[in-house]
C-alpha atoms as a PDB file:
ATOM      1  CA  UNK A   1      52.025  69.516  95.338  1.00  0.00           C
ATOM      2  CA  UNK A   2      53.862  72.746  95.264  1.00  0.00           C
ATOM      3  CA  UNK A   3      51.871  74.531  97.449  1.00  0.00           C
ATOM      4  CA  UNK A   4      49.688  76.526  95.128  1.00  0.00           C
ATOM      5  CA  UNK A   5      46.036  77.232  95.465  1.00  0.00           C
ATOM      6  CA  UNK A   6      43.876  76.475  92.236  1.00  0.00           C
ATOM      7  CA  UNK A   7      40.664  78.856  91.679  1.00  0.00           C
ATOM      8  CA  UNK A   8      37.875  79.364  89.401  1.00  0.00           C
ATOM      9  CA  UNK A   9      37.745  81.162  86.729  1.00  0.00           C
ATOM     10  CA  UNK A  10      34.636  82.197  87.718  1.00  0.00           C
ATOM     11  CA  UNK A  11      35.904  83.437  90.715  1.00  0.00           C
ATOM     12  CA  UNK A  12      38.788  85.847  89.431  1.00  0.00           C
ATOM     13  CA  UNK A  13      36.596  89.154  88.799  1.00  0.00           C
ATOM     14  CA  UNK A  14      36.648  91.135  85.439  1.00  0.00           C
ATOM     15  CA  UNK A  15      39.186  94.722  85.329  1.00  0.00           C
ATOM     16  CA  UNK A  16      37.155  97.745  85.544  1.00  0.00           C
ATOM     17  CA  UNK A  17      35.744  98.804  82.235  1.00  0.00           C
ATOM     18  CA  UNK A  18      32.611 100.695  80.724  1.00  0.00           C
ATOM     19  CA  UNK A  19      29.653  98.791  80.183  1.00  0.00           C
ATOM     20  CA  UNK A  20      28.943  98.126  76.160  1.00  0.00           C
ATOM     21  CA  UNK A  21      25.158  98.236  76.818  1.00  0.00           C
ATOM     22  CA  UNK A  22      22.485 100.968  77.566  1.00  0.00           C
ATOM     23  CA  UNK A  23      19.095 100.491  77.437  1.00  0.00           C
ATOM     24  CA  UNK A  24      16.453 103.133  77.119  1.00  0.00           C
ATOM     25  CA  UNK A  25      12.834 102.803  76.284  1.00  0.00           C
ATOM     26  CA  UNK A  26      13.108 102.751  72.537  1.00  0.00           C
ATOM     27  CA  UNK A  27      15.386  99.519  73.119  1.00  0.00           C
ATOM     28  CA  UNK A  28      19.355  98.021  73.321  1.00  0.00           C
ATOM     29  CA  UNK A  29      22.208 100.264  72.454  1.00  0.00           C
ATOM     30  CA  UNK A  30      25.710  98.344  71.893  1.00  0.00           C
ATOM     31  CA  UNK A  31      28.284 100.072  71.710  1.00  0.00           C
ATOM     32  CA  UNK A  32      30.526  98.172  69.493  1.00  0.00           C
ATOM     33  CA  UNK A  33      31.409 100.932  66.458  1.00  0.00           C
ATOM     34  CA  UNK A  34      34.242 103.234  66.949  1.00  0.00           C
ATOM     35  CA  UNK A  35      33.610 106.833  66.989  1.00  0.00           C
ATOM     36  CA  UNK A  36      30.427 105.976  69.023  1.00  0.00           C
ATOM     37  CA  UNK A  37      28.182 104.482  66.684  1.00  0.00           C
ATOM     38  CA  UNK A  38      26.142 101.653  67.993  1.00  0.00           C
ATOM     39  CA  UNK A  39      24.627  98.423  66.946  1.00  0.00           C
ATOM     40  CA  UNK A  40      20.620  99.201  68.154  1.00  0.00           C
ATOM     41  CA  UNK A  41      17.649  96.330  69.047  1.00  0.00           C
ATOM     42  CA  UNK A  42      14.201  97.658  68.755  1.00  0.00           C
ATOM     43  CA  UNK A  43      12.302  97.235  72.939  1.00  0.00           C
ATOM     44  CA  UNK A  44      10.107  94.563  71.518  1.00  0.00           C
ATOM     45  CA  UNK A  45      12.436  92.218  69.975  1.00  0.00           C
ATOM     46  CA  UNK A  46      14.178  91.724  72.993  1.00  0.00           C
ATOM     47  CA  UNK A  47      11.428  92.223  75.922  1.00  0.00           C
ATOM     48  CA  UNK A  48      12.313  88.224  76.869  1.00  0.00           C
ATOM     49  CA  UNK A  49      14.437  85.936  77.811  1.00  0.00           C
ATOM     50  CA  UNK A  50      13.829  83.647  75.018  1.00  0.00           C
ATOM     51  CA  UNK A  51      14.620  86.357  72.912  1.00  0.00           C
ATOM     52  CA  UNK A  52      17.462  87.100  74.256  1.00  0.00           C
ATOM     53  CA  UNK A  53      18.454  83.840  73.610  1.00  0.00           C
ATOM     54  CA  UNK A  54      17.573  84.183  69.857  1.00  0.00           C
ATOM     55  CA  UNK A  55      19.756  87.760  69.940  1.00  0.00           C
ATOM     56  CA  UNK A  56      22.668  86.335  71.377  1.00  0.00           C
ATOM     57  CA  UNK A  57      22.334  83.438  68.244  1.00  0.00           C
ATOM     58  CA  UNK A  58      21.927  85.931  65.943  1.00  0.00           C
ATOM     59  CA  UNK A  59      25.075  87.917  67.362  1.00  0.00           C
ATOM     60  CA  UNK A  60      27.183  84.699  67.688  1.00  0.00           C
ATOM     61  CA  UNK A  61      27.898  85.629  63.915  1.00  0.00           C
ATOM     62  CA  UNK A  62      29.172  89.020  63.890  1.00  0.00           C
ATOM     63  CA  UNK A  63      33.027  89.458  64.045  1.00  0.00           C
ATOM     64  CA  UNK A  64      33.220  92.628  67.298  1.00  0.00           C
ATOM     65  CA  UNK A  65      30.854  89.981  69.818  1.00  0.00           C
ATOM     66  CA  UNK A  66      32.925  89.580  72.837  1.00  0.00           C
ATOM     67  CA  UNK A  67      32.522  87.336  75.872  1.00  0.00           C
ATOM     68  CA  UNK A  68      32.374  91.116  78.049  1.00  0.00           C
ATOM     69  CA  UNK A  69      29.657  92.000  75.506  1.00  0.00           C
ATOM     70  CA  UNK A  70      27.267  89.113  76.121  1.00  0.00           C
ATOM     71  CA  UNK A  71      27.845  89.414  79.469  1.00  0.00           C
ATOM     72  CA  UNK A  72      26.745  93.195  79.405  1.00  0.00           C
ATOM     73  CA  UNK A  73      23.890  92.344  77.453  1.00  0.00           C
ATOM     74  CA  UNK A  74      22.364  89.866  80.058  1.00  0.00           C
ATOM     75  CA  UNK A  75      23.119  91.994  82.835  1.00  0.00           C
ATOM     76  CA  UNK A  76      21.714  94.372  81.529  1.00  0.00           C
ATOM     77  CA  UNK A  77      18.432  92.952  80.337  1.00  0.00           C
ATOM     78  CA  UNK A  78      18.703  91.446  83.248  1.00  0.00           C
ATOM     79  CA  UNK A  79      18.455  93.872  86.040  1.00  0.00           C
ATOM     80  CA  UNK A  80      16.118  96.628  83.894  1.00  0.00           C
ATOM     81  CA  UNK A  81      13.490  93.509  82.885  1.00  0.00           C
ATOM     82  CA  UNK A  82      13.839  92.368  86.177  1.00  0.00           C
ATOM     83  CA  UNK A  83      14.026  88.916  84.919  1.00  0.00           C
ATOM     84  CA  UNK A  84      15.885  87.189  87.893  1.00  0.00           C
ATOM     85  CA  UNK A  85      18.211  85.674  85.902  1.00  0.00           C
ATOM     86  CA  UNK A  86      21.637  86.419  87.729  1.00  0.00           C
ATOM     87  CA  UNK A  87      21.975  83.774  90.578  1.00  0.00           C
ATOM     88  CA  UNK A  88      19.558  81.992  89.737  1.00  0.00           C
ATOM     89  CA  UNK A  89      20.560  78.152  90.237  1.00  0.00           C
ATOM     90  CA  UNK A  90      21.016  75.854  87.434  1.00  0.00           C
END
């Protein structure tokens, strides 16, 4: 072996950059439109994780998704629905 150490990706953590979500009460702003425009989900189609699920489908087929964009998405959903989804064991 030559002495090198192998790690996870999962491990390597993700350069500093501004979130692509912000949720308010009206519902999920993306930012994914130059010149600040953003893609917007209506509160009530996304108040679970099912839907979520669905969304991120439904997103799958648009050509600006990005892995840092789903990620942002959960997260975000996430921490403001309080769903308990980050760490939770598979």
């Amino acid at each position: 072996m030559s002495g090198q150490e192998c790690i996870s990706l999962a491990d390597i953590p993700e350069p500093n950059r501004p979130r692509l979500v912000r949720i308010d009460d009206c519902g999920v702003w993306l930012d994914v439109y130059p010149g600040g425009k953003c893609y917007f989900i209506e509160a009530e189609r996304i108040n679970d994780p099912v839907k979520l699920i669905r969304w991120i489908y439904h997103l799958a087929g648009k050509h600006w998704l990005s892995k840092g964009l789903i990620r942002d998405l959960i997260d975000a959903l996430d921490e403001h629905c309080e769903w308990g989804l980050k760490g939770a064991s598979l």
